[in-house]
PDB file of N, CA and C in Angstrom:
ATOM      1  N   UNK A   1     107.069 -25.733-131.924  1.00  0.00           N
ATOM      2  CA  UNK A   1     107.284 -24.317-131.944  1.00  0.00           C
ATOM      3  C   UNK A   1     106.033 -23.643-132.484  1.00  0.00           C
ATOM      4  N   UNK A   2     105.294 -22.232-132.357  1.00  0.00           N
ATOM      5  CA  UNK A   2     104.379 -21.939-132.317  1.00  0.00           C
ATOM      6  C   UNK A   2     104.655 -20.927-133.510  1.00  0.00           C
ATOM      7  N   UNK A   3     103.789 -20.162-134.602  1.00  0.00           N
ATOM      8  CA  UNK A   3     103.988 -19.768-135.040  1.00  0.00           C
ATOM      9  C   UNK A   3     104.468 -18.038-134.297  1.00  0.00           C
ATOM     10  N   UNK A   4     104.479 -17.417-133.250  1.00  0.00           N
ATOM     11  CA  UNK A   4     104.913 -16.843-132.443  1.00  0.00           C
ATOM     12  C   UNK A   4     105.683 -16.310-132.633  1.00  0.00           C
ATOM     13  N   UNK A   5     106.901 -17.806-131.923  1.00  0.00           N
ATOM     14  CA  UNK A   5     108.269 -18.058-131.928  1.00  0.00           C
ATOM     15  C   UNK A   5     108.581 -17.700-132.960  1.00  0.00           C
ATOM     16  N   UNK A   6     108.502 -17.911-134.124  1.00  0.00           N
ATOM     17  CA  UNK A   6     108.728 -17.846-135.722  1.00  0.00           C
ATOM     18  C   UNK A   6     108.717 -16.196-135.742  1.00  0.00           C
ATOM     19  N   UNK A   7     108.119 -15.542-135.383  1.00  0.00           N
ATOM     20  CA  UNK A   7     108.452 -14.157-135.811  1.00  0.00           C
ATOM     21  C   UNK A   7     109.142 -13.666-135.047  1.00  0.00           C
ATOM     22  N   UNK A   8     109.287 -13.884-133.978  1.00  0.00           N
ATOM     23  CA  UNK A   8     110.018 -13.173-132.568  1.00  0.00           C
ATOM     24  C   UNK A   8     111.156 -12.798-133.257  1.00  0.00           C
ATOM     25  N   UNK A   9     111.655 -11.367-132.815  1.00  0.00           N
ATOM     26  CA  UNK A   9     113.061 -10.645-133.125  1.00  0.00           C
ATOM     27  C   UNK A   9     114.269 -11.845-132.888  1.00  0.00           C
ATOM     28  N   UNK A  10     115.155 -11.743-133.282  1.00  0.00           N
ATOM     29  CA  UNK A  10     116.202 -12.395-132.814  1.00  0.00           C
ATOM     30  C   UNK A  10     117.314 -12.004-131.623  1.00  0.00           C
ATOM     31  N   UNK A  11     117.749 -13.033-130.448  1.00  0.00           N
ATOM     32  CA  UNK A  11     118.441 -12.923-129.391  1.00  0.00           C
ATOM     33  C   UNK A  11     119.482 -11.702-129.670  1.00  0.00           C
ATOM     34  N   UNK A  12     120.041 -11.556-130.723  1.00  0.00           N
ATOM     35  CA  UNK A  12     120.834 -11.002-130.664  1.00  0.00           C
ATOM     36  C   UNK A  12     121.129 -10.117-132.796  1.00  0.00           C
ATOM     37  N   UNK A  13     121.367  -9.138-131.932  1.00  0.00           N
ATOM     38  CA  UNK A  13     121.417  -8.508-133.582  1.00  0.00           C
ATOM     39  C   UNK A  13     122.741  -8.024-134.501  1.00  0.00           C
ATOM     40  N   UNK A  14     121.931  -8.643-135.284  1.00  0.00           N
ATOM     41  CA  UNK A  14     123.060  -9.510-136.424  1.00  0.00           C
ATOM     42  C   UNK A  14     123.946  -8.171-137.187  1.00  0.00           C
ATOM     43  N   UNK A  15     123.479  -6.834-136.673  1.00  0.00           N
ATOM     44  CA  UNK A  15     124.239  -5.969-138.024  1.00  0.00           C
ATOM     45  C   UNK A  15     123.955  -5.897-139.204  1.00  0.00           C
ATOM     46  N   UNK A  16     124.537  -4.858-139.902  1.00  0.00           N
ATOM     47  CA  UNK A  16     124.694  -4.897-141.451  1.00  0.00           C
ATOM     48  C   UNK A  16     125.925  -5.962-141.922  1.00  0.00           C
ATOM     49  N   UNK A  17     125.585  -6.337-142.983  1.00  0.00           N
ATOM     50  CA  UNK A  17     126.386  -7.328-144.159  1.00  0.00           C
ATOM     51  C   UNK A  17     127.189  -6.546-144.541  1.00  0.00           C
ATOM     52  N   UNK A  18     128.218  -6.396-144.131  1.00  0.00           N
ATOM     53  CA  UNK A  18     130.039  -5.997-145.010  1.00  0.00           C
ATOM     54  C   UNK A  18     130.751  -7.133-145.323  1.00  0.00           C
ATOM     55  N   UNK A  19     130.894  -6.680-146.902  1.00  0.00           N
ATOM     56  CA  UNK A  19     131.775  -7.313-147.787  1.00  0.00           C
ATOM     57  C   UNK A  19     132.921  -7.397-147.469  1.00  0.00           C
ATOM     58  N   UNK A  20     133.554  -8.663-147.770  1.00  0.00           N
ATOM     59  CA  UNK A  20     134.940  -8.679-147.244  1.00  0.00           C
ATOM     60  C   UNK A  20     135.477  -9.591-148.173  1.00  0.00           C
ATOM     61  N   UNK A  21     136.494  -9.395-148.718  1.00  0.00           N
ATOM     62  CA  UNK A  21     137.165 -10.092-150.172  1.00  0.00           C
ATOM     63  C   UNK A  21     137.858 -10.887-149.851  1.00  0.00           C
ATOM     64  N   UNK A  22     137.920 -11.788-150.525  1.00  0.00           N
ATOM     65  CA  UNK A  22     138.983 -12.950-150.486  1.00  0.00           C
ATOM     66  C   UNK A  22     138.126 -14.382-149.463  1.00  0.00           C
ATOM     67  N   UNK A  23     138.636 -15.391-149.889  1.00  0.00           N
ATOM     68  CA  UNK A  23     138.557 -16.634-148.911  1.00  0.00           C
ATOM     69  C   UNK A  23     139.196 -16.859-147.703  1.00  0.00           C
ATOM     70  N   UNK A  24     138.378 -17.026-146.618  1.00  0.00           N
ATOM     71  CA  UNK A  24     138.974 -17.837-145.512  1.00  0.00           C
ATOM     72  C   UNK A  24     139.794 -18.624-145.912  1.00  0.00           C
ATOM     73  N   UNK A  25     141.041 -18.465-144.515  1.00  0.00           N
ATOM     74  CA  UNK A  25     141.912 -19.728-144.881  1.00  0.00           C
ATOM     75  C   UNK A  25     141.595 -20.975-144.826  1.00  0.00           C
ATOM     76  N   UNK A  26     141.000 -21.215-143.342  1.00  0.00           N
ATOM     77  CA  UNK A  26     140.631 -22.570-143.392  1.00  0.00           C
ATOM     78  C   UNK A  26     139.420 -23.259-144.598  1.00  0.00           C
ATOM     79  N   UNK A  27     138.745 -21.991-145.383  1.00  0.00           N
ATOM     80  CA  UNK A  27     137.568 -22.659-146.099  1.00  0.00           C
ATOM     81  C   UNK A  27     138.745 -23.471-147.225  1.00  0.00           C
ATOM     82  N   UNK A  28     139.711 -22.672-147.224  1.00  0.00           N
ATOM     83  CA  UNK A  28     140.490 -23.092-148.582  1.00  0.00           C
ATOM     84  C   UNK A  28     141.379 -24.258-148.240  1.00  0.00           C
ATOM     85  N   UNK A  29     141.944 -24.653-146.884  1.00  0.00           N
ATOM     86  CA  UNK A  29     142.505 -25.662-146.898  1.00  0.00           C
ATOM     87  C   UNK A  29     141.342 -27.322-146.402  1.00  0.00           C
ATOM     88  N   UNK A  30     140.136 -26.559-146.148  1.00  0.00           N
ATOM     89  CA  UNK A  30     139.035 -27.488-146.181  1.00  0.00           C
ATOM     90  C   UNK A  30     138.859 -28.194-147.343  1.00  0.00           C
ATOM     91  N   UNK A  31     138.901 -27.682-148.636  1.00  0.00           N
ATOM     92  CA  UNK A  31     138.677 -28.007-149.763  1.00  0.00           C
ATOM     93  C   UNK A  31     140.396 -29.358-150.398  1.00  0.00           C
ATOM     94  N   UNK A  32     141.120 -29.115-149.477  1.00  0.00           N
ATOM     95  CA  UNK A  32     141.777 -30.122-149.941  1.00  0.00           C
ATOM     96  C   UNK A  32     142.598 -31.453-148.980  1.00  0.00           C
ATOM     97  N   UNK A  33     142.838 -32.325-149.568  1.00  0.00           N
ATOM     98  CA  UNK A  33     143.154 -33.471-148.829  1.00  0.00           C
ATOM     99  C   UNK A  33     144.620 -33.565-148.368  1.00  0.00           C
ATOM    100  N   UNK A  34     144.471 -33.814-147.058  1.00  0.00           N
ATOM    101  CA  UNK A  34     146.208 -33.828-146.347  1.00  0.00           C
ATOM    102  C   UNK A  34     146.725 -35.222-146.447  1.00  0.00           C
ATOM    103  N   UNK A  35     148.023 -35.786-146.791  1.00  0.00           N
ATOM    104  CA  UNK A  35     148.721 -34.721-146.849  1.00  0.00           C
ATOM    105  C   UNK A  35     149.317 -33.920-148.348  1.00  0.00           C
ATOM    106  N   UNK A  36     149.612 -32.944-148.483  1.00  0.00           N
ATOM    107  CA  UNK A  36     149.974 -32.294-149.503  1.00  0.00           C
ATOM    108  C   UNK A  36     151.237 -31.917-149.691  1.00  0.00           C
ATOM    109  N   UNK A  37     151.928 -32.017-150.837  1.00  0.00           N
ATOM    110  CA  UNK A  37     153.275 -31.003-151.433  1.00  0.00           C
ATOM    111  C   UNK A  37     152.493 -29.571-151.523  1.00  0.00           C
ATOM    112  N   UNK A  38     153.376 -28.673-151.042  1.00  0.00           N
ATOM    113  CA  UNK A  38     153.265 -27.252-151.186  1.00  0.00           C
ATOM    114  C   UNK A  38     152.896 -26.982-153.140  1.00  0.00           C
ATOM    115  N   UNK A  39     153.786 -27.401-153.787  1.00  0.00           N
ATOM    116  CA  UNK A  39     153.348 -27.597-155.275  1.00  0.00           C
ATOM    117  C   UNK A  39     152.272 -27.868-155.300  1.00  0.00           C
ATOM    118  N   UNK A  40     151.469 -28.877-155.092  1.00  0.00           N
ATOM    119  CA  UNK A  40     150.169 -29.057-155.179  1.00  0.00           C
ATOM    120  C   UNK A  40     149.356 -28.312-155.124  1.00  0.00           C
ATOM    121  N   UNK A  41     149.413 -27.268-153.758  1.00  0.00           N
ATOM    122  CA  UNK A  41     148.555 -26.784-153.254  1.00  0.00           C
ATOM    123  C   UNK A  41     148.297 -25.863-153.979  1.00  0.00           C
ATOM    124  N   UNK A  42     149.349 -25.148-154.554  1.00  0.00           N
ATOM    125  CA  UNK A  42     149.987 -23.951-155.454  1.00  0.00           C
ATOM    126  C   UNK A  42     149.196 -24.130-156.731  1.00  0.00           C
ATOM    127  N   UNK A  43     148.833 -25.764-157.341  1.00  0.00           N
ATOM    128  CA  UNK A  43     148.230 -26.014-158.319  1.00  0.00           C
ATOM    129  C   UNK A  43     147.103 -25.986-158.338  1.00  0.00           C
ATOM    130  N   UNK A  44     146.390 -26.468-157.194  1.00  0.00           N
ATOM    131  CA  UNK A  44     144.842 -26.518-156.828  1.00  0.00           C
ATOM    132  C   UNK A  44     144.343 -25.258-157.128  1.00  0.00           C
ATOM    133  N   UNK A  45     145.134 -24.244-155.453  1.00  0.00           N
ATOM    134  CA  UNK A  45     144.601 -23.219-154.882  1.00  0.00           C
ATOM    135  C   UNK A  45     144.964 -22.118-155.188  1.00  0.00           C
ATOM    136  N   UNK A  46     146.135 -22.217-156.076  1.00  0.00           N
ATOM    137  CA  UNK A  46     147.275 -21.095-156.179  1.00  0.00           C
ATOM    138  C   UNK A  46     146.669 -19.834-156.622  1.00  0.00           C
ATOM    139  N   UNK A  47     145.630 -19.822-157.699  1.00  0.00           N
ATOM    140  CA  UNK A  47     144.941 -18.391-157.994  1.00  0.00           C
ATOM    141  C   UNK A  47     143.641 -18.010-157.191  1.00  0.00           C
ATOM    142  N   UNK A  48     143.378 -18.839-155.660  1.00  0.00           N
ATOM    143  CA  UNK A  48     142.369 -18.436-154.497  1.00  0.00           C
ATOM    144  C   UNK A  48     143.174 -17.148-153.687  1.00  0.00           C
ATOM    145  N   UNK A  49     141.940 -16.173-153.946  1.00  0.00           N
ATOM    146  CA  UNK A  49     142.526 -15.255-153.436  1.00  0.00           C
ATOM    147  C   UNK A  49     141.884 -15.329-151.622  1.00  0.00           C
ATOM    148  N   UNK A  50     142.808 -15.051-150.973  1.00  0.00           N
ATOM    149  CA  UNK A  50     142.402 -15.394-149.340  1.00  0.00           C
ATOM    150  C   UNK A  50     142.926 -13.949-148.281  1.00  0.00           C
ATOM    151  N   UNK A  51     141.697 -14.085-147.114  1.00  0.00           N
ATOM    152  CA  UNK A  51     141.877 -13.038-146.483  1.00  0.00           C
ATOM    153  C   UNK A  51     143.260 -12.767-145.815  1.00  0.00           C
ATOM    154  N   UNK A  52     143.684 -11.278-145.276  1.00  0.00           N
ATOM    155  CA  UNK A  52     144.772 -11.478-144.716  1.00  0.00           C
ATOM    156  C   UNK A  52     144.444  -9.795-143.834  1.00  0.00           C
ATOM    157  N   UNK A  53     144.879  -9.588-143.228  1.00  0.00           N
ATOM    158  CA  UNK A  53     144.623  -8.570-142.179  1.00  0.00           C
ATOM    159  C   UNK A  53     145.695  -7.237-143.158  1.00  0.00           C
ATOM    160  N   UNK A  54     146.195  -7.391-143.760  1.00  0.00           N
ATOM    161  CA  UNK A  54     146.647  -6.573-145.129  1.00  0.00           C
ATOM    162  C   UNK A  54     146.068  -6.751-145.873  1.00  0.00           C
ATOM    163  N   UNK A  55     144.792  -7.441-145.978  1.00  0.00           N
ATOM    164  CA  UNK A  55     144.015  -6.979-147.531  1.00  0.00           C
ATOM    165  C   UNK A  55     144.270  -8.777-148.216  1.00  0.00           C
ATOM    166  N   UNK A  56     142.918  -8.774-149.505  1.00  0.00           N
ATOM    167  CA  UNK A  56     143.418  -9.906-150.014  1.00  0.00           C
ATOM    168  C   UNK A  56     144.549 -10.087-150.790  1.00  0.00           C
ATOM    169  N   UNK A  57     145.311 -11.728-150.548  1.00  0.00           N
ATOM    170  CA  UNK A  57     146.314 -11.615-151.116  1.00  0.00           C
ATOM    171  C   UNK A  57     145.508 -13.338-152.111  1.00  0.00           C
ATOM    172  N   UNK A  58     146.295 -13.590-153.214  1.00  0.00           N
ATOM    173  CA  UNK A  58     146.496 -14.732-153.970  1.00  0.00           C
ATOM    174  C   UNK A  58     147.408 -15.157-153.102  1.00  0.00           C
ATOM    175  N   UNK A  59     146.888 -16.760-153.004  1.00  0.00           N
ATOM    176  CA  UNK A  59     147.592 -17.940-152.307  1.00  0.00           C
ATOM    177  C   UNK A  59     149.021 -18.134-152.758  1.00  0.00           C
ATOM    178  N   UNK A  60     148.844 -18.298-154.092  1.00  0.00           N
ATOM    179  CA  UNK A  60     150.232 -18.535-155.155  1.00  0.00           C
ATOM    180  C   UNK A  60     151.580 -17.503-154.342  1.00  0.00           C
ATOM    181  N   UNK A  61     150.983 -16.478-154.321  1.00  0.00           N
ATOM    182  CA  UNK A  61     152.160 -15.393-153.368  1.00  0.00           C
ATOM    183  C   UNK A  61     152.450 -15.488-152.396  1.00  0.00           C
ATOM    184  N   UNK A  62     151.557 -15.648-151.188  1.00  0.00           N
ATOM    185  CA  UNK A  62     152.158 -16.318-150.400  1.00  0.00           C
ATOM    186  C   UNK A  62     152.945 -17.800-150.330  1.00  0.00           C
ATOM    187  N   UNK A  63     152.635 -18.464-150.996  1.00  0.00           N
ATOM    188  CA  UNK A  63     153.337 -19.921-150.809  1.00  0.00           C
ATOM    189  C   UNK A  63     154.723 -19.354-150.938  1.00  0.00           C
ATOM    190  N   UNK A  64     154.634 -18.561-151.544  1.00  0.00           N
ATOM    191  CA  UNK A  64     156.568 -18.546-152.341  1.00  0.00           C
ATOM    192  C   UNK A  64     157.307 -17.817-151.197  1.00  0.00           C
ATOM    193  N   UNK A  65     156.948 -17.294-150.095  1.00  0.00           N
ATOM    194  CA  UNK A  65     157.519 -17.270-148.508  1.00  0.00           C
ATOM    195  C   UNK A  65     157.412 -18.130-147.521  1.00  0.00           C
ATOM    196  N   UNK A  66     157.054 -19.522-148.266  1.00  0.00           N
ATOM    197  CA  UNK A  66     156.828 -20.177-147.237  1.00  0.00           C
ATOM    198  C   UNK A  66     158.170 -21.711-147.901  1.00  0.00           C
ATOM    199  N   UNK A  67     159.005 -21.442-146.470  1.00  0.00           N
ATOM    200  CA  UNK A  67     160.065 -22.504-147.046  1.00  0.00           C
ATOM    201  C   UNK A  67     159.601 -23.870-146.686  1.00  0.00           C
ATOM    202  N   UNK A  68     158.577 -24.244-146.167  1.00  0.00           N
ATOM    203  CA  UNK A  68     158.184 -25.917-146.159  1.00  0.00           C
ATOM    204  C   UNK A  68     157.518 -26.152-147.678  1.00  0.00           C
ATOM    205  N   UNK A  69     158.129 -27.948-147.800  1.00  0.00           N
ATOM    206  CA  UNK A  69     157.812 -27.943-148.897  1.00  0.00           C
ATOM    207  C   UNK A  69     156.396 -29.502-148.866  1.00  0.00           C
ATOM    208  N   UNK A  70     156.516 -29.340-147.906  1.00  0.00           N
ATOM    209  CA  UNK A  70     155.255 -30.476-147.577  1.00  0.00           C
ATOM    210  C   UNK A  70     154.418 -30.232-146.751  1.00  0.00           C
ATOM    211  N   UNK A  71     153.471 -30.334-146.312  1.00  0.00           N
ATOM    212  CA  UNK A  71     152.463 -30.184-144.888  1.00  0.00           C
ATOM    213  C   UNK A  71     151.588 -31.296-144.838  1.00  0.00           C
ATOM    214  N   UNK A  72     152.008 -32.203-143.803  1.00  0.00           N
ATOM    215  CA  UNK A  72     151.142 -33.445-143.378  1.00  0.00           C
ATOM    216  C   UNK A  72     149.866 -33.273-143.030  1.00  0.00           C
ATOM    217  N   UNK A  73     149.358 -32.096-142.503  1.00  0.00           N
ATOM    218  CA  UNK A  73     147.638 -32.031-142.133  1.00  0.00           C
ATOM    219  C   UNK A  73     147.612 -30.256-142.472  1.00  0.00           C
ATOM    220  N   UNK A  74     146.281 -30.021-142.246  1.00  0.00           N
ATOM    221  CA  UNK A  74     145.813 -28.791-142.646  1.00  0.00           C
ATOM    222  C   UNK A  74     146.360 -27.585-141.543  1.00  0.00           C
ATOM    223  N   UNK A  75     146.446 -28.710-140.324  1.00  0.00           N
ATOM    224  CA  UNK A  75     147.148 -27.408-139.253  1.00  0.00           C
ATOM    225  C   UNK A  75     148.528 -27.014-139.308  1.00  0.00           C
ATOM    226  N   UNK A  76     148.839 -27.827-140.135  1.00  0.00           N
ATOM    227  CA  UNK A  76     150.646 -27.647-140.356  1.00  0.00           C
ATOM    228  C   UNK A  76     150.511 -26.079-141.414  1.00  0.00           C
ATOM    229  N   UNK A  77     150.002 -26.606-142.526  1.00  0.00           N
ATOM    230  CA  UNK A  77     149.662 -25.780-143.401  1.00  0.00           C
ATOM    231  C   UNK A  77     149.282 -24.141-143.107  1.00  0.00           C
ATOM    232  N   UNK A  78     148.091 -24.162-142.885  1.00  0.00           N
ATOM    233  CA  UNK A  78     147.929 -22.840-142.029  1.00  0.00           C
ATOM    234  C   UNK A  78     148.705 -21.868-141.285  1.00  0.00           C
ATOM    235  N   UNK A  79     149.417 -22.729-140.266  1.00  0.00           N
ATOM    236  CA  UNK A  79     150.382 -22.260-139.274  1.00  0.00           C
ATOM    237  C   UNK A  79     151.191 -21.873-140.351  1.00  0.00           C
ATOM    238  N   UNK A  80     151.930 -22.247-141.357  1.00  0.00           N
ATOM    239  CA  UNK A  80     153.506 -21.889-141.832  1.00  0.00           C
ATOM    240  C   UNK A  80     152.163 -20.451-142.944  1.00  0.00           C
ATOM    241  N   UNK A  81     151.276 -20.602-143.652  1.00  0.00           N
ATOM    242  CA  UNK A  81     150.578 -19.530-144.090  1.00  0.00           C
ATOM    243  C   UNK A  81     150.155 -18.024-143.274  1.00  0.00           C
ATOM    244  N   UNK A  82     150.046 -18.285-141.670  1.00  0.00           N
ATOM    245  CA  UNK A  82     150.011 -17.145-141.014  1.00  0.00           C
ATOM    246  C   UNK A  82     151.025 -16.682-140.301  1.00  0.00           C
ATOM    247  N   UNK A  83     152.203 -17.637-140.485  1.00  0.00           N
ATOM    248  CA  UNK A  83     153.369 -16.776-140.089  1.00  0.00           C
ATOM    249  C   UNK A  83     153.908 -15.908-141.543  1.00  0.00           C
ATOM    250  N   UNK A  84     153.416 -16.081-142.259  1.00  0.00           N
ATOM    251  CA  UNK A  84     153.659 -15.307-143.833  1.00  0.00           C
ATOM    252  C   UNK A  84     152.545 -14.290-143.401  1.00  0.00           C
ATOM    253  N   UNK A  85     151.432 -14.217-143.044  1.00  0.00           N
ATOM    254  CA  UNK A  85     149.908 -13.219-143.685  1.00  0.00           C
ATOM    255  C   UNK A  85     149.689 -12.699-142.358  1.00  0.00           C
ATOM    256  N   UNK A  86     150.159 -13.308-140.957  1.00  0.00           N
ATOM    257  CA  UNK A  86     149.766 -12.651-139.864  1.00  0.00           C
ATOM    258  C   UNK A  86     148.761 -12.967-139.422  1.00  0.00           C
ATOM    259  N   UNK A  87     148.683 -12.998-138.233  1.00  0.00           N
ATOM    260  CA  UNK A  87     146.904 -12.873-137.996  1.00  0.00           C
ATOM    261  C   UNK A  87     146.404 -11.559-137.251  1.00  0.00           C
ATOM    262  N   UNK A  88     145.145 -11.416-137.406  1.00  0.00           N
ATOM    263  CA  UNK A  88     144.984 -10.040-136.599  1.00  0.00           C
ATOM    264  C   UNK A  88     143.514  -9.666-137.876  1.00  0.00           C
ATOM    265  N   UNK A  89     142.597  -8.243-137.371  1.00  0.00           N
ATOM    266  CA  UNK A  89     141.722  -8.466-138.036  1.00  0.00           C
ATOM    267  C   UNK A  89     141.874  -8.389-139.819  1.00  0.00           C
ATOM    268  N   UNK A  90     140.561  -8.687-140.167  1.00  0.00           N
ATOM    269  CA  UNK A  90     141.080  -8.523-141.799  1.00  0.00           C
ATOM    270  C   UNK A  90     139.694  -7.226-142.446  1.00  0.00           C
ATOM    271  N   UNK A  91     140.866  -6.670-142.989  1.00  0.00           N
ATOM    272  CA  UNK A  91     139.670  -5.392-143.464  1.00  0.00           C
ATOM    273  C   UNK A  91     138.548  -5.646-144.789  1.00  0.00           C
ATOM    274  N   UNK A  92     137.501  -5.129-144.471  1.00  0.00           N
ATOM    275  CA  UNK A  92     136.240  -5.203-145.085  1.00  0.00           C
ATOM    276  C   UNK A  92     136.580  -4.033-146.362  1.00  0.00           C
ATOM    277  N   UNK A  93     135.405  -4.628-147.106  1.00  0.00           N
ATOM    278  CA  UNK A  93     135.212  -3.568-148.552  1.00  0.00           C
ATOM    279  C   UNK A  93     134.955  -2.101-148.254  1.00  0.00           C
ATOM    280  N   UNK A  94     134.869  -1.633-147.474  1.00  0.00           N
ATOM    281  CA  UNK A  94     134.670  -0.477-146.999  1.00  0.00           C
ATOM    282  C   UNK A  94     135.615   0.524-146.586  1.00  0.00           C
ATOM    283  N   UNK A  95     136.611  -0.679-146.364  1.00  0.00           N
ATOM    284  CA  UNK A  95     137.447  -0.064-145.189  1.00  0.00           C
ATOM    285  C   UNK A  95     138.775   0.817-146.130  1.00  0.00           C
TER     286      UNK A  95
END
């Protein structure tokens, strides 16, 4: 690569940086090993606060709408977390 290349604008433009609160879900169920008791998770993760298209919520609060009490892999998990939080976009610090 030429030093050139190295300055050239980029393909595509990136925007301004908006803040947006809370953790991804998946960063947060990345961080732990399947399979899990819902308790557990509650213990790990329970005060991670995570995005939700209503704003951030603490994990701990949602769990307590969620009537499974085990989740064998991370996709189990998730799924029973966004039928609680929804999916759809999630609002920025601005917003």
């Amino acid at each position: 690569m030429s030093d050139e290349d190295e300055d050239a604008e980029p393909a595509v433009s990136l925007g301004e940086h908006t803040p947006v609160e809370g953790a991804p879900l998946a960063r947060v169920s990345s961080r732990l090993t399947w399979p899990k008791e819902k308790s557990e998770v509650d213990r790990l993760e329970g005060e991670t606060v995570i995005r939700t298209p209503e704003g951030p919520r603490e994990l701990s609060g949602v769990l307590e709408a969620v009537d499974e009490t085990y989740f064998q892999r991370h996709q189990e998990f998730e799924g029973h977390v966004r039928d609680v939080i929804g999916t759809g976009p999630v609002p920025t610090a601005d917003e």
